[in-house]
Protein backbone atom coordinates (compact mmCIF):
# COMPACT_ATOMS: atom_id res chain seq x y z
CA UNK A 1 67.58 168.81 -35.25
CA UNK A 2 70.57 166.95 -33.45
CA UNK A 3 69.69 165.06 -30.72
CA UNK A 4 71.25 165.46 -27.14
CA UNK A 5 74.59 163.67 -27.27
CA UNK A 6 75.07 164.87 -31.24
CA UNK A 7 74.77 168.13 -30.22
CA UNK A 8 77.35 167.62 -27.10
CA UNK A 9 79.47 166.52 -29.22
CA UNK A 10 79.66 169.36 -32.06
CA UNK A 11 79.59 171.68 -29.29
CA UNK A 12 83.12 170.41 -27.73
CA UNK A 13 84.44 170.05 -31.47
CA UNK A 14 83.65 173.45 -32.13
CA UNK A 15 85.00 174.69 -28.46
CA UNK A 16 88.11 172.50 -28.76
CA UNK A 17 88.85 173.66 -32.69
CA UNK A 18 88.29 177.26 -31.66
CA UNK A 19 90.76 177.00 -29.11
CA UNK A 20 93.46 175.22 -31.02
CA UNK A 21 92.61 175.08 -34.83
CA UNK A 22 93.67 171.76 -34.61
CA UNK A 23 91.13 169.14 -35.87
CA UNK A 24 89.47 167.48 -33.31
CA UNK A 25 89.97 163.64 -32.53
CA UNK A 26 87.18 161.32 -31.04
CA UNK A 27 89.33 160.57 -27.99
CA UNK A 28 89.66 164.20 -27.21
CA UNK A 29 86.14 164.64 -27.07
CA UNK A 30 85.02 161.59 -25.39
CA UNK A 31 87.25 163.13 -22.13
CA UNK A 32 84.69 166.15 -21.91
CA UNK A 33 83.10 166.10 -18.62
CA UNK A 34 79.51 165.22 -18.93
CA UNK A 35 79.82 162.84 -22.24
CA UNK A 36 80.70 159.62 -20.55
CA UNK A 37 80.63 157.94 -23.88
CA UNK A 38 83.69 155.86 -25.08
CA UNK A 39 85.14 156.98 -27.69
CA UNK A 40 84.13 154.58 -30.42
CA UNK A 41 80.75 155.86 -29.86
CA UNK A 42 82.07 159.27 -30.21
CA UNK A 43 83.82 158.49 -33.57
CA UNK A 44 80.17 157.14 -34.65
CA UNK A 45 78.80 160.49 -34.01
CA UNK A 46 81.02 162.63 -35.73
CA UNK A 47 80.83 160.05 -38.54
CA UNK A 48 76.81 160.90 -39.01
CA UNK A 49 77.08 164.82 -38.22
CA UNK A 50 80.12 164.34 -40.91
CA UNK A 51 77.77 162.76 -43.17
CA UNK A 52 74.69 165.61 -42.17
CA UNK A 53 77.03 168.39 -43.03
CA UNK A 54 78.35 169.43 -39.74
CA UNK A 55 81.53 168.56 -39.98
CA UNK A 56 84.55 167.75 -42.33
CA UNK A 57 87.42 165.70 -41.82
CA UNK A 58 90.48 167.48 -43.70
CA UNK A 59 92.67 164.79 -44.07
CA UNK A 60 92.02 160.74 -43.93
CA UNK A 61 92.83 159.80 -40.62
CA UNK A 62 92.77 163.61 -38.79
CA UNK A 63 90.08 164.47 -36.55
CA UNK A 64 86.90 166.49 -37.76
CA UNK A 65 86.44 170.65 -38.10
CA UNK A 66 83.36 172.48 -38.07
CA UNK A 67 81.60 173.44 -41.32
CA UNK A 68 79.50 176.37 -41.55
CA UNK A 69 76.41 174.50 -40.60
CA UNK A 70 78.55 173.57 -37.59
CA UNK A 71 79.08 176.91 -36.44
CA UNK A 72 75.71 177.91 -37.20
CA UNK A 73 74.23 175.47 -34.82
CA UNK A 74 76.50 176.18 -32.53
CA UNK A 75 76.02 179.93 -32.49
CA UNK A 76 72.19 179.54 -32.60
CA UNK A 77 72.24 177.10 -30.01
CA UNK A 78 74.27 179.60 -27.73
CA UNK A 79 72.06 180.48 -24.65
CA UNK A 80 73.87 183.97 -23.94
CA UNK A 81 76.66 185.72 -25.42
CA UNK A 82 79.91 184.81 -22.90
CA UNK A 83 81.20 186.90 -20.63
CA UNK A 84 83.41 189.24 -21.15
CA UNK A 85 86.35 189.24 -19.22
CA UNK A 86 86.75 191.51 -16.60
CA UNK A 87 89.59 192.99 -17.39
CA UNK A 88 88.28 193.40 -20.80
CA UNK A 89 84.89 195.26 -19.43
CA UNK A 90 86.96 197.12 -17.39
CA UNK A 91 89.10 198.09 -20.57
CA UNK A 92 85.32 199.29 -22.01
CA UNK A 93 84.50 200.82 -18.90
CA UNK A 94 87.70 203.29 -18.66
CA UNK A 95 87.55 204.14 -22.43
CA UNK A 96 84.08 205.28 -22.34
CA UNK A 97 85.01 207.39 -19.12
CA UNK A 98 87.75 209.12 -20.93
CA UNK A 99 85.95 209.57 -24.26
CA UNK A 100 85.56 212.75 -25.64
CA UNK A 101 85.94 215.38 -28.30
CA UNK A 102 84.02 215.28 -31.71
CA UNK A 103 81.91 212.35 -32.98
CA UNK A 104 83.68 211.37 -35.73
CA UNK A 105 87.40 210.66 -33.65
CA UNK A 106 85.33 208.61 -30.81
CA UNK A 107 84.02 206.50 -33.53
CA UNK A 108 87.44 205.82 -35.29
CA UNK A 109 88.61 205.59 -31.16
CA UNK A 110 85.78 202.68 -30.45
CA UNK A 111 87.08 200.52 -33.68
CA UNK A 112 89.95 200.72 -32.26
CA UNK A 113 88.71 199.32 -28.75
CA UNK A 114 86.59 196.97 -30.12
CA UNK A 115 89.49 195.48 -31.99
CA UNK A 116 91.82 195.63 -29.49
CA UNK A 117 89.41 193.82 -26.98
CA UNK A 118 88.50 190.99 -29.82
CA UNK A 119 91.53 190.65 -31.68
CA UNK A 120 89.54 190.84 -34.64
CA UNK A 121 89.04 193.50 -37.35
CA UNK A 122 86.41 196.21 -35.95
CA UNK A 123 84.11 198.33 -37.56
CA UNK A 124 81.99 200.96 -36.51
CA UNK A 125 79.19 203.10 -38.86
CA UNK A 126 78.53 206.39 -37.65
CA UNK A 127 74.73 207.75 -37.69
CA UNK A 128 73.51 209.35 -40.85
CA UNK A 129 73.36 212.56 -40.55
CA UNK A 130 70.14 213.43 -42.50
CA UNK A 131 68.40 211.94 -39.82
CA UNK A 132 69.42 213.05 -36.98
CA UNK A 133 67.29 215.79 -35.42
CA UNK A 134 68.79 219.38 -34.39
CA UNK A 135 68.92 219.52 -31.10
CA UNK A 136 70.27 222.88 -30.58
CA UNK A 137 71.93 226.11 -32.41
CA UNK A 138 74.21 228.74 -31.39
CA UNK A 139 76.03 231.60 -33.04
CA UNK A 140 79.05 232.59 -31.66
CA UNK A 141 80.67 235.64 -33.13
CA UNK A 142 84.73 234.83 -33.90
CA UNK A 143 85.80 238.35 -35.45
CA UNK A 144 83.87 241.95 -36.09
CA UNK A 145 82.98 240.55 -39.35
CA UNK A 146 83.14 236.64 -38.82
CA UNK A 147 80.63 234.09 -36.53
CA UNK A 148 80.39 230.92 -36.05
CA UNK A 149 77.06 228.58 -36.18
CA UNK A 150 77.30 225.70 -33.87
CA UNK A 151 74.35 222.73 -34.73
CA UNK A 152 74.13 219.63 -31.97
CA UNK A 153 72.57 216.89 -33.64
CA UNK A 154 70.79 213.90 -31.80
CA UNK A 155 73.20 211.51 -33.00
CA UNK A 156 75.65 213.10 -31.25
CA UNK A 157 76.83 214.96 -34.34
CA UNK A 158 78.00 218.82 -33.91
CA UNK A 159 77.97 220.32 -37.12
CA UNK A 160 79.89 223.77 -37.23
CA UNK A 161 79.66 226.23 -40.30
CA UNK A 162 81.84 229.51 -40.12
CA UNK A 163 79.91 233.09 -41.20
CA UNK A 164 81.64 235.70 -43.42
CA UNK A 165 79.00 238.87 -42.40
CA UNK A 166 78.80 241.78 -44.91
CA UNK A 167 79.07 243.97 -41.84
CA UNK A 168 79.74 243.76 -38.24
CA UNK A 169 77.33 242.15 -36.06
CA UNK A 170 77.28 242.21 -32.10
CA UNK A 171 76.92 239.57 -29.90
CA UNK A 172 73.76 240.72 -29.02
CA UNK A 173 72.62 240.23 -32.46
CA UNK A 174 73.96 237.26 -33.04
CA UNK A 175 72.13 235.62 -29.96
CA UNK A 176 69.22 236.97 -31.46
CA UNK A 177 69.73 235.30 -34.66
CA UNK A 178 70.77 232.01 -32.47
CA UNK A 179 67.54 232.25 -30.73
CA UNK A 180 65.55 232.23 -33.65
CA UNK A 181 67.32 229.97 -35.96
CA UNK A 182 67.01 227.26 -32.81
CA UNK A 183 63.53 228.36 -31.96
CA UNK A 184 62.72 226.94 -35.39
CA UNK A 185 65.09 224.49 -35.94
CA UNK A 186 65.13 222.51 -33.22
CA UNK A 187 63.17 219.13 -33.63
CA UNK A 188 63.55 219.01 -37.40
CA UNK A 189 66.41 217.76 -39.61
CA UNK A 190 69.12 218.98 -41.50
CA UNK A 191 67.42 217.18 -44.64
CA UNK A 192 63.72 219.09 -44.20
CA UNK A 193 63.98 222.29 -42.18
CA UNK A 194 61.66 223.99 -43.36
CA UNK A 195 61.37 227.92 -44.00
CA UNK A 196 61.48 230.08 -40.84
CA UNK A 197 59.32 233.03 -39.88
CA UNK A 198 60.13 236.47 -40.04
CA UNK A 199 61.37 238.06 -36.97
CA UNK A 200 60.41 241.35 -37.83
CA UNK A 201 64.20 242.77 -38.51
CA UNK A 202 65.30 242.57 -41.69
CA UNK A 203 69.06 242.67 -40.33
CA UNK A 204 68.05 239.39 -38.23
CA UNK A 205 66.62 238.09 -40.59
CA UNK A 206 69.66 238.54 -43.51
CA UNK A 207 71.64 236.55 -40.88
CA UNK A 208 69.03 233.86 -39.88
CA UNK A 209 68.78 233.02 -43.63
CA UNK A 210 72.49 233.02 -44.36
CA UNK A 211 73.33 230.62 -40.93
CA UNK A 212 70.54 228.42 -42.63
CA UNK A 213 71.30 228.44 -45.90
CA UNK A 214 75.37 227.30 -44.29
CA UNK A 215 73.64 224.08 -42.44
CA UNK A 216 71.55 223.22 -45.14
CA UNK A 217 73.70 223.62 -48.20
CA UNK A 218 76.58 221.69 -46.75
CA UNK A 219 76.44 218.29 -48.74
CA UNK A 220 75.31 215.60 -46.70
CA UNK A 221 77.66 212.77 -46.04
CA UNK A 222 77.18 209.38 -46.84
CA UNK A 223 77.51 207.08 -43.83
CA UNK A 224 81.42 207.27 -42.00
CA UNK A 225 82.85 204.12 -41.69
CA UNK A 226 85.92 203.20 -39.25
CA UNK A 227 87.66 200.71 -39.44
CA UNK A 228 89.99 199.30 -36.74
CA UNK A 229 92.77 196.14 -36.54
CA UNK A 230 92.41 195.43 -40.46
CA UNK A 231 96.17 194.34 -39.99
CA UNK A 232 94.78 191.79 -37.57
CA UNK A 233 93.10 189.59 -40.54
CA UNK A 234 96.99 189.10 -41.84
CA UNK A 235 97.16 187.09 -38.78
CA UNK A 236 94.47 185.21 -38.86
CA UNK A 237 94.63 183.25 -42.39
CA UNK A 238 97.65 181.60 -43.91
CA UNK A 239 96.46 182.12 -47.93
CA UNK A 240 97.57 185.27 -49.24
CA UNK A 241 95.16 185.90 -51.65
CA UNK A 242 92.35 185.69 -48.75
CA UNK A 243 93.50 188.03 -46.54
CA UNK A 244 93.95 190.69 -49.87
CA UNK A 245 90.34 190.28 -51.20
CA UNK A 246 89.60 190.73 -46.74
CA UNK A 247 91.33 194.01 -46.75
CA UNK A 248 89.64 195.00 -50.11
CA UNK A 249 86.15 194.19 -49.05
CA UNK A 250 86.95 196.53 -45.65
CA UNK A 251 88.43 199.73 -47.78
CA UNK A 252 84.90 199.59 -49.90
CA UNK A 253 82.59 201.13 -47.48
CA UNK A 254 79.73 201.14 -48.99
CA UNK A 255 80.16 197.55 -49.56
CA UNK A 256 80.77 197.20 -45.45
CA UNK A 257 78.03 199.32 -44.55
CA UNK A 258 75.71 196.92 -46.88
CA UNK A 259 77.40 194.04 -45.39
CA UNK A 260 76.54 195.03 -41.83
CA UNK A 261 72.94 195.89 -42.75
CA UNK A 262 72.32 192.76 -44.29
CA UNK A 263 72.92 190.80 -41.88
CA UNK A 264 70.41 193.13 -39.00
CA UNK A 265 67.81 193.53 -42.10
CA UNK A 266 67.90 189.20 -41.84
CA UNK A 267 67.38 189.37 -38.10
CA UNK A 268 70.20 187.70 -37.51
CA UNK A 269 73.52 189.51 -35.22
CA UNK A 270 76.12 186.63 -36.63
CA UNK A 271 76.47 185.83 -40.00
CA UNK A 272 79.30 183.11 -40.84
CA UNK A 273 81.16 182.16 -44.27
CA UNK A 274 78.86 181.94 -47.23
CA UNK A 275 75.83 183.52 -45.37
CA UNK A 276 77.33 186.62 -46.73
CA UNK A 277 76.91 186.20 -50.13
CA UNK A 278 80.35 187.45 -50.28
CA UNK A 279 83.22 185.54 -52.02
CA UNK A 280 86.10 186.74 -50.55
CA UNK A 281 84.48 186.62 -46.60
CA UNK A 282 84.01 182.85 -47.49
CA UNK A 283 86.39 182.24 -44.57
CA UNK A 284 85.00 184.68 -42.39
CA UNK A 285 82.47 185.28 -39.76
CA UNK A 286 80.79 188.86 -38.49
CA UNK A 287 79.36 189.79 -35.45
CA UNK A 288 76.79 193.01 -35.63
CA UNK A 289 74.79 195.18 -33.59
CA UNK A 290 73.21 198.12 -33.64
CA UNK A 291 73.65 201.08 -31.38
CA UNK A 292 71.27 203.77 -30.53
CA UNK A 293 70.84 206.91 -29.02
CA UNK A 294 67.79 208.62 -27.06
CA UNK A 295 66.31 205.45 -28.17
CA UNK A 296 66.68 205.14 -31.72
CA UNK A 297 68.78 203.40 -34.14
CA UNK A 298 71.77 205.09 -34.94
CA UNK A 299 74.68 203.17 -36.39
CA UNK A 300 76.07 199.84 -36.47
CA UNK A 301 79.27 198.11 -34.72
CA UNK A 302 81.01 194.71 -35.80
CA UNK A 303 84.06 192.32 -35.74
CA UNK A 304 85.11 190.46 -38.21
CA UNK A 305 87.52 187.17 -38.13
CA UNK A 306 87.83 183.76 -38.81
CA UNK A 307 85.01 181.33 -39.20
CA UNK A 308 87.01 179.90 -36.25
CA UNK A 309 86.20 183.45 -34.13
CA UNK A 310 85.62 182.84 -30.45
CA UNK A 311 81.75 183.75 -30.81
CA UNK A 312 80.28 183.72 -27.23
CA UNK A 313 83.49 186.33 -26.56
CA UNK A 314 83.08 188.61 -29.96
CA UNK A 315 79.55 188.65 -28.90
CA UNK A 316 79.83 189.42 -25.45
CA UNK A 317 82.11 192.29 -26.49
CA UNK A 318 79.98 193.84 -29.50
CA UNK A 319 77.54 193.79 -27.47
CA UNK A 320 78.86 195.37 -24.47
CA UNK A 321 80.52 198.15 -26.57
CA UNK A 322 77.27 199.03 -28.66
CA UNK A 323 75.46 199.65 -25.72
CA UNK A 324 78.33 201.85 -24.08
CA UNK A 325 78.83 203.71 -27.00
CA UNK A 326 74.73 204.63 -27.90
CA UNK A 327 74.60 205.67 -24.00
CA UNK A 328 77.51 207.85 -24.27
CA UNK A 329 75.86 209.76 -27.43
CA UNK A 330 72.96 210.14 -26.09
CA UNK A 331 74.46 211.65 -22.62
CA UNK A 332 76.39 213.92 -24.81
């Protein structure tokens, strides 16, 4: 534990090296409003949370950055996320109006916002789809001899199969075979749905078996993972080799989606430099949340950047998106 005037000060070395990425010099700090210490006192300070592991002068004479356990303290000593500024929530606001069409473009669309509103690399998992629960099914004939079988999902998820019939089938018929197939369908998931009644017609039933056998055969996806603003990381680090072992980590996505988990499944929604166990993010921090719909867990949203990442404002912002985004899938 830092006492009060340690912890003042690693809070404006921290705010001022985020700001600039310029080490941080005692007579800097001692000018913060509220320190009214002189600066030799200051220098004293930054000598011990040097010496604690806080912070690391770079070059003899140069002013101290944060380490890790810097930025740790001062993201866990954060009361709130920051705001977000308003023109930034108002950037959130209109997207979400606007957003439309199917699941898997909105998702790729929100990476894009989130990075575009952070100026970091986004990245958004979509829900898994084996555990979503059907929420409705339709048939909806296409040709004499061709129908469609629409599935809404409770992720959000519409999953459409197209019909080749052995003979025609009218629409009445088809809205027969929509009515039953959702009658028993709806509730379960695509992963266990069980083995639906008879309906007493054997042509209804050829057709209920073969629109369930289209849903249910279709090989389930593994997670979807979109990434937006990757170029952004080129940006944000001078070494070469950093930003290629970045962009390699972000094209493996089951690596990412493991990433992302990790960090929720350690209760923690900011995970900086070697928290991640990860060799080439050794330089980088990521903000996480999850985002639900009709009240459960569905998929995951995060930025990543620099351990020198404007955290109160990536926070503000992941978390301001993730809840958009889960209410617009579960609005529909």
């Amino acid at each position: 534990m830092l006492d009060d005037r340690k912890a003042a000060i690693l809070r404006a070395v921290v705010s001022e090296y985020i700001e600039t990425a310029q080490p941080v010099g005692s007579q800097h700090v001692a000018r913060q409003p509220g320190l009214a210490v002189s600066p030799a006192t200051v220098r004293n300070e930054m000598a011990v949370l040097e010496r604690d592991g806080y912070l690391v002068q770079p070059h003899t004479s140069a002013g101290r950055i944060p380490t890790d356990k810097g930025y740790r303290f001062f993201v866990d000593h954060l009361s709130a996320p920051g705001p977000l500024d308003p023109a930034k929530r108002q950037q959130v606001r209109d997207f979400f109006k606007a957003a439309h069409g199917e699941i898997e473009r909105m998702l790729a669309d929100t990476s894009r916002l989130l990075a575009n509103v952070t100026d970091y690399a986004a990245v958004v998992v979509g829900p898994p789809h084996e555990a979503a629960h059907i929420r409705s099914v339709q048939l909806v004939g296409l040709a004499p001899k061709v129908a469609l079988v629409v599935a809404v999902l409770s992720n959000g998820v519409v999953e459409k199969r197209t019909l080749e019939l052995t003979e025609e089938a009218g629409e009445e018929r088809l809205a027969a075979v929509g009515r039953h197939v959702s009658a028993h369908l709806v509730g379960r998931t695509l992963a266990e749905p069980g083995t639906p009644p008879s309906s007493g017609d054997d042509a209804t039933d050829a057709l209920v078996s073969q629109a369930l056998s289209s849903l249910i055969e279709h090989e389930v996806e593994s997670d979807s993972v979109f990434v937006g603003g990757a170029s952004r990381m080129a940006r944000a680090f001078d070494a070469v080799d950093t930003v290629r072992g970045i962009l390699g980590i972000l094209e493996e996505q089951f690596v990412v989606v493991g990433l992302l988990q990790d960090v929720l499944d350690r209760g923690l929604s900011v995970a900086i430099g070697a928290e991640h166990g990860l060799e080439p993010l050794s330089e980088c921090a990521v903000v996480v949340a999850p985002y639900e719909v009709e009240g459960e867990r569905a998929g995951t949203i995060g930025v990543l950047g620099p351990t020198r990442m404007n955290y109160p404002e990536a926070m503000a912002a992941v978390a301001v998106v993730s809840q958009r985004l889960g209410r617009h899938l579960s609005e529909g």
